[in-house]
C-alpha atoms as a PDB file:
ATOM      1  CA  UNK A   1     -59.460  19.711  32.375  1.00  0.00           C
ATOM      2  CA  UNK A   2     -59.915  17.645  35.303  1.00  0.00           C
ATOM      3  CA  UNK A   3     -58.290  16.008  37.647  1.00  0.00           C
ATOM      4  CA  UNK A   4     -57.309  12.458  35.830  1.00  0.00           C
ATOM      5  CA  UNK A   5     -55.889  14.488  32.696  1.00  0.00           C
ATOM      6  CA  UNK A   6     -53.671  16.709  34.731  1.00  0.00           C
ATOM      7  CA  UNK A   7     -52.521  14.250  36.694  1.00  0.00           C
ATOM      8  CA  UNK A   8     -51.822  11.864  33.373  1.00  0.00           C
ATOM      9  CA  UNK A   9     -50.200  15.472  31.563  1.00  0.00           C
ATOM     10  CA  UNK A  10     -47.567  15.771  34.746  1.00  0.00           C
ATOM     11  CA  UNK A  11     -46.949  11.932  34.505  1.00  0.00           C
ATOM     12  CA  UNK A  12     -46.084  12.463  31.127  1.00  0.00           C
ATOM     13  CA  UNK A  13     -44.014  15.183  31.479  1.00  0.00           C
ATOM     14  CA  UNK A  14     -42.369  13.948  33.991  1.00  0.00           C
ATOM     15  CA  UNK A  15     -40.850  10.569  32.261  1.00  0.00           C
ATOM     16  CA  UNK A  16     -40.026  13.212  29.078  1.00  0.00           C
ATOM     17  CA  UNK A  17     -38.173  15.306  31.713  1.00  0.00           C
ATOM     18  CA  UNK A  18     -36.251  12.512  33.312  1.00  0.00           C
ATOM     19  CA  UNK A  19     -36.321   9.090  31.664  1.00  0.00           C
ATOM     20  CA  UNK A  20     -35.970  10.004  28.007  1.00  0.00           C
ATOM     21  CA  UNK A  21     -32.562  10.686  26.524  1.00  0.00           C
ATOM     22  CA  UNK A  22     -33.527  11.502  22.984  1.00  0.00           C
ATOM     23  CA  UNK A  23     -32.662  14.140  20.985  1.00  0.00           C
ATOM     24  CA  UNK A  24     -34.967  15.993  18.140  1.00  0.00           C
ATOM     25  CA  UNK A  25     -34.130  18.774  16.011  1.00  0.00           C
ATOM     26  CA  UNK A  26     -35.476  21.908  16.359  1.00  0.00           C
ATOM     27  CA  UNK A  27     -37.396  20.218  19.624  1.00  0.00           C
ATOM     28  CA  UNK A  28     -35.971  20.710  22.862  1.00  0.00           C
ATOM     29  CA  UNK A  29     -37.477  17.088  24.807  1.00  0.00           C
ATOM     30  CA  UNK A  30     -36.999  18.279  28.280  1.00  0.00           C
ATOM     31  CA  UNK A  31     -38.162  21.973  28.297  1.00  0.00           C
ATOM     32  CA  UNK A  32     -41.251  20.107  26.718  1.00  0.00           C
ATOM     33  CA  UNK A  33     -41.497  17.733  29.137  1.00  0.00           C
ATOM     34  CA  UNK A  34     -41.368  20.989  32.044  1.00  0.00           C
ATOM     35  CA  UNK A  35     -44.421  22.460  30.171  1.00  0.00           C
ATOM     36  CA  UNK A  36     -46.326  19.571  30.433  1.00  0.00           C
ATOM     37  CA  UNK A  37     -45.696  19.137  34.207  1.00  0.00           C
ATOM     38  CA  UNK A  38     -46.567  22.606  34.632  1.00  0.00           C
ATOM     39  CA  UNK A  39     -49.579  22.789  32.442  1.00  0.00           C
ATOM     40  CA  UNK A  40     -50.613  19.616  34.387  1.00  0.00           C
ATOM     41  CA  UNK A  41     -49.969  21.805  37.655  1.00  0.00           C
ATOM     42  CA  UNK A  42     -52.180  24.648  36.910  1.00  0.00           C
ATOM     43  CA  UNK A  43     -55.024  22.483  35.845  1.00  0.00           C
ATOM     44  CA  UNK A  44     -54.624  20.454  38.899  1.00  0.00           C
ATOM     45  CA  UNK A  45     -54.949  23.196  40.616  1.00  0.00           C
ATOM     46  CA  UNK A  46     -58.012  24.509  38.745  1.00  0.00           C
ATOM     47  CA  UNK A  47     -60.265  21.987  38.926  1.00  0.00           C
ATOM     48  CA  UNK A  48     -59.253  21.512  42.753  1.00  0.00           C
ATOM     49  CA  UNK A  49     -60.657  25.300  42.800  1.00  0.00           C
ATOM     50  CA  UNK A  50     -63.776  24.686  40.982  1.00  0.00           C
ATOM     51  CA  UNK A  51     -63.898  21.337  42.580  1.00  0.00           C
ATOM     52  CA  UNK A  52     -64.348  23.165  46.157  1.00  0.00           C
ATOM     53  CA  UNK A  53     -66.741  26.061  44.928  1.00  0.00           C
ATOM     54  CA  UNK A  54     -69.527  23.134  44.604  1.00  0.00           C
ATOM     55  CA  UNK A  55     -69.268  22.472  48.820  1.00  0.00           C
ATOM     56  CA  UNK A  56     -72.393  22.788  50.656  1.00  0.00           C
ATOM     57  CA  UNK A  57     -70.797  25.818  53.270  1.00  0.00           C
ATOM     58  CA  UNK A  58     -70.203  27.745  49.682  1.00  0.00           C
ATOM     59  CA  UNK A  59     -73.843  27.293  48.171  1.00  0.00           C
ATOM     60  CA  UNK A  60     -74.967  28.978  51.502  1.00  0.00           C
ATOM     61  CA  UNK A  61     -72.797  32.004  51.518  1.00  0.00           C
ATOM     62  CA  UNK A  62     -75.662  33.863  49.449  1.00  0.00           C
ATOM     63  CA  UNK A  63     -78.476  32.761  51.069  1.00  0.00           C
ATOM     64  CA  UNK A  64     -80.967  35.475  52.326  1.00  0.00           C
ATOM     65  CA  UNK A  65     -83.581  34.386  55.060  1.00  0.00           C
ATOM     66  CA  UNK A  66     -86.536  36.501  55.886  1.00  0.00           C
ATOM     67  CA  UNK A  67     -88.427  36.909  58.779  1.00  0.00           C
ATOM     68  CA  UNK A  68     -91.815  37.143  58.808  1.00  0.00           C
ATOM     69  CA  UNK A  69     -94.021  38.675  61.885  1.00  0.00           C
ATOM     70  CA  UNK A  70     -95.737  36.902  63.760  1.00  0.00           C
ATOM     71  CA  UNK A  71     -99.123  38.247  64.924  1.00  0.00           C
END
C-alpha cells in the first residue's frame, strides 16, 4: 500500500466518521469509518518504514571493505 492509498483510505474514513449521518442495518457507519482511518494509519506508517530502508546511510550499513597490503 503506499503512501497515496493510505492517505486516500484515512480521507475516507474520516468523512464516514464525521460527515455522514446515515444509518445501515446490521452496519455500524462510524466504527467503519475508524477502521479505515486506522488501516490508513498503519499503512502510512509502513511504507514510510520501507520508504526509509532504501536511504543511501542504510545500503552502507553492510558494507565490508578490505585492505589489501601494500608491498
Amino acid at each position: 500500500m503506499g503512501i497515496g492509498v493510505s492517505v486516500f483510505l484515512m480521507a475516507v474514513g474520516a468523512i464516514l466518521t464525521f460527515a455522514v449521518e446515515a444509518s445501515a442495518d446490521g452496519i455500524n457507519i462510524n466504527t467503519v469509518g475508524i477502521i479505515l482511518m486506522a488501516a490508513g494509519a498503519l499503512g502510512l506508517l509502513a511504507s514510510l518504514v520501507f520508504l526509509s530502508s532504501g536511504t543511501p546511510w542504510a545500503a552502507r550499513r553492510g558494507a565490508v571493505v578490505r585492505e589489501e597490503e601494500v608491498l
